[in-house]
C-alpha atoms as a PDB file:
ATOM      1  CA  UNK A   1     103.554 103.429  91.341  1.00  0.00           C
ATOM      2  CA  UNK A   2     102.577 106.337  93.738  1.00  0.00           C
ATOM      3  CA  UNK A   3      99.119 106.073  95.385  1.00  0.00           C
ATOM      4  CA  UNK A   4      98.330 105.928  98.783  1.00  0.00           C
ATOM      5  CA  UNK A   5      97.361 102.182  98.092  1.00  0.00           C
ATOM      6  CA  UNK A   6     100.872 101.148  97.854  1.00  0.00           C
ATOM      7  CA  UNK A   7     100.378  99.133 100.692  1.00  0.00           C
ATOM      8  CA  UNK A   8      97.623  96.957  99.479  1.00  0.00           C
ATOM      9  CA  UNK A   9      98.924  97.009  96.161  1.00  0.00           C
ATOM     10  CA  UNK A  10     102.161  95.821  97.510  1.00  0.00           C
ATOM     11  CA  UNK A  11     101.054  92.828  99.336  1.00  0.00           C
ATOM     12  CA  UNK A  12      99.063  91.501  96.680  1.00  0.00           C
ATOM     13  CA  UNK A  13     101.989  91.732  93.900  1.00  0.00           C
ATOM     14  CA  UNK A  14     103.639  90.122  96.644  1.00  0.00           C
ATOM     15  CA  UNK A  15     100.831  86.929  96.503  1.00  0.00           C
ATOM     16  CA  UNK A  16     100.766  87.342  92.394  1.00  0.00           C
ATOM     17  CA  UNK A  17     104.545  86.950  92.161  1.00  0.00           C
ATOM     18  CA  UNK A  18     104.525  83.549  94.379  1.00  0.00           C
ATOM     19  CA  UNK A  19     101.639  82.126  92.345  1.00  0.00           C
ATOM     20  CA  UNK A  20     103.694  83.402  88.800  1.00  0.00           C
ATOM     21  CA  UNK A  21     106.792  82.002  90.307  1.00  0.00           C
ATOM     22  CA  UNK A  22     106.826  78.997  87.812  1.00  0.00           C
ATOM     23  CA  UNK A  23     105.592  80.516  85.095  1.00  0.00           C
ATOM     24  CA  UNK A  24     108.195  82.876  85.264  1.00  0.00           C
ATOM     25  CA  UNK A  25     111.755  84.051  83.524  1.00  0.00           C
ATOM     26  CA  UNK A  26     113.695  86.826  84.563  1.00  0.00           C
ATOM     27  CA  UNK A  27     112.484  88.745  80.903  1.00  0.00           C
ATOM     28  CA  UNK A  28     109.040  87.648  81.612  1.00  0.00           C
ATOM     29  CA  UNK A  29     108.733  88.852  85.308  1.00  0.00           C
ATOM     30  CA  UNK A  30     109.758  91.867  83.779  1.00  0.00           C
ATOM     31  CA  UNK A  31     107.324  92.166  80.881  1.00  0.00           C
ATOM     32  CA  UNK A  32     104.766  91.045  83.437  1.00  0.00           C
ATOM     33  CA  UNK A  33     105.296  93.701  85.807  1.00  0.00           C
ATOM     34  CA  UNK A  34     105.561  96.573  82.959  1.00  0.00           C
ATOM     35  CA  UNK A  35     101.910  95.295  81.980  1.00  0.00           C
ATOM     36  CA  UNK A  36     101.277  95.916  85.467  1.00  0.00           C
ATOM     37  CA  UNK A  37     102.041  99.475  86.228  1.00  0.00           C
ATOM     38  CA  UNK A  38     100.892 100.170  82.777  1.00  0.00           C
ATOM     39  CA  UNK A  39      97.094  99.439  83.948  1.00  0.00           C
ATOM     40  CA  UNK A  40      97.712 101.042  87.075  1.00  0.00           C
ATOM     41  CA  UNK A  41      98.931 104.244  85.599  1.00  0.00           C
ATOM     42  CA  UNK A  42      96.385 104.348  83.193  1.00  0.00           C
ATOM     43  CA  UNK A  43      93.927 103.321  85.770  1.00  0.00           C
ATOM     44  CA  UNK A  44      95.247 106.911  88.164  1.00  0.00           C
ATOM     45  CA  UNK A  45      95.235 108.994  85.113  1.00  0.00           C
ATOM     46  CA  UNK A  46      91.475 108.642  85.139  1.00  0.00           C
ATOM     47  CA  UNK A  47      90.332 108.271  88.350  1.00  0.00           C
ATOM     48  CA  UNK A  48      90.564 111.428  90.773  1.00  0.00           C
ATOM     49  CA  UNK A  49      93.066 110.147  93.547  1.00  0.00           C
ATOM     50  CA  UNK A  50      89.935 110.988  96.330  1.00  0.00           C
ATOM     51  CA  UNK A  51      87.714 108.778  94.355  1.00  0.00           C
ATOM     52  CA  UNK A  52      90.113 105.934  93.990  1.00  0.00           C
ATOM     53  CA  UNK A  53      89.787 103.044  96.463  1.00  0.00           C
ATOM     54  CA  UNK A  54      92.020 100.517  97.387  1.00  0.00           C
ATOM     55  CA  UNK A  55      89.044  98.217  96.440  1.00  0.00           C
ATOM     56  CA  UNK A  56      89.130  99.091  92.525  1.00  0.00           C
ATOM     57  CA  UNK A  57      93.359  99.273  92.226  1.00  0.00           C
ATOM     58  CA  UNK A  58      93.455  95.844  93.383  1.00  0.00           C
ATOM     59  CA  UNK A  59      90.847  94.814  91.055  1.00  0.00           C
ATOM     60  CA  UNK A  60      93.041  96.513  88.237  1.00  0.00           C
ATOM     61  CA  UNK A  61      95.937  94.798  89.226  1.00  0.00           C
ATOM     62  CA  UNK A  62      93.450  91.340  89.132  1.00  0.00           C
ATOM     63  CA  UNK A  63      92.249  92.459  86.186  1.00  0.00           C
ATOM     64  CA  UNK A  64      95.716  92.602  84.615  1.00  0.00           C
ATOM     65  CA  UNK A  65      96.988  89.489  86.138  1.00  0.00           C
ATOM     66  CA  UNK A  66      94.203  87.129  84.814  1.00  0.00           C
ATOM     67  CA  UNK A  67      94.457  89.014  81.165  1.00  0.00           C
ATOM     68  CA  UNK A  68      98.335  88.095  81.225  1.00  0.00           C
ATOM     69  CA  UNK A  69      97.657  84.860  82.278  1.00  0.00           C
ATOM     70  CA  UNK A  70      95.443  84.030  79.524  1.00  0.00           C
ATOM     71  CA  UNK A  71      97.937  85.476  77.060  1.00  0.00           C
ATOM     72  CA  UNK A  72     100.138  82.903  78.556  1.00  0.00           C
ATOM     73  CA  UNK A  73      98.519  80.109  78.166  1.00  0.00           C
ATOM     74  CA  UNK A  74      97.803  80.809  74.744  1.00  0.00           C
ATOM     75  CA  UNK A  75     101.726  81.172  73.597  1.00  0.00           C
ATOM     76  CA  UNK A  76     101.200  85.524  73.073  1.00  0.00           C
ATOM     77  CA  UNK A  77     102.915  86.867  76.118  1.00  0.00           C
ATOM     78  CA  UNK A  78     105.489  88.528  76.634  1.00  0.00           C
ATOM     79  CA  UNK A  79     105.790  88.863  72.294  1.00  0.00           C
ATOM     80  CA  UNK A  80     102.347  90.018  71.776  1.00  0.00           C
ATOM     81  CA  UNK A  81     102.673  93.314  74.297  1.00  0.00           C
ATOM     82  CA  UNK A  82     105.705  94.602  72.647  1.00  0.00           C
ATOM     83  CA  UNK A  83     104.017  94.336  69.024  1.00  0.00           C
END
């Protein structure tokens, strides 16, 4: 992803992937990280890049991560994002 948050971003997919660590296979790290920087892009496409914050593209990234966890825990991820 390019945005001048790639900092923040970065350290906090850092902290996601040691807290995914068990949950994780090498297809599912993948899946999990395409669902990723799909929100993100969508989330740049529609914000102006002087009105985005680091704030809100951490929150996306949060946003993502708990929405992929629940689809976990329920038995629908990874299947369910490639239907």
């Amino acid at each position: 992803m390019i945005t001048p948050h790639a900092h923040e971003a970065a350290w906090l997919l850092r902290r996601v992937d040691e807290a995914f660590e068990p949950l994780f296979t090498d297809t599912i790290r993948h899946d999990f990280y395409e669902r990723i920087a799909d929100a993100v892009e969508e989330h740049l496409s529609f914000i102006p890049g002087n009105q985005n914050s680091a704030e809100n593209l951490l929150k996306v990234i949060l946003r993502e991560c708990r929405d992929v966890l629940g689809e976990m825990e329920a038995g629908d991820f990874p299947s369910s994002y490639h239907e």
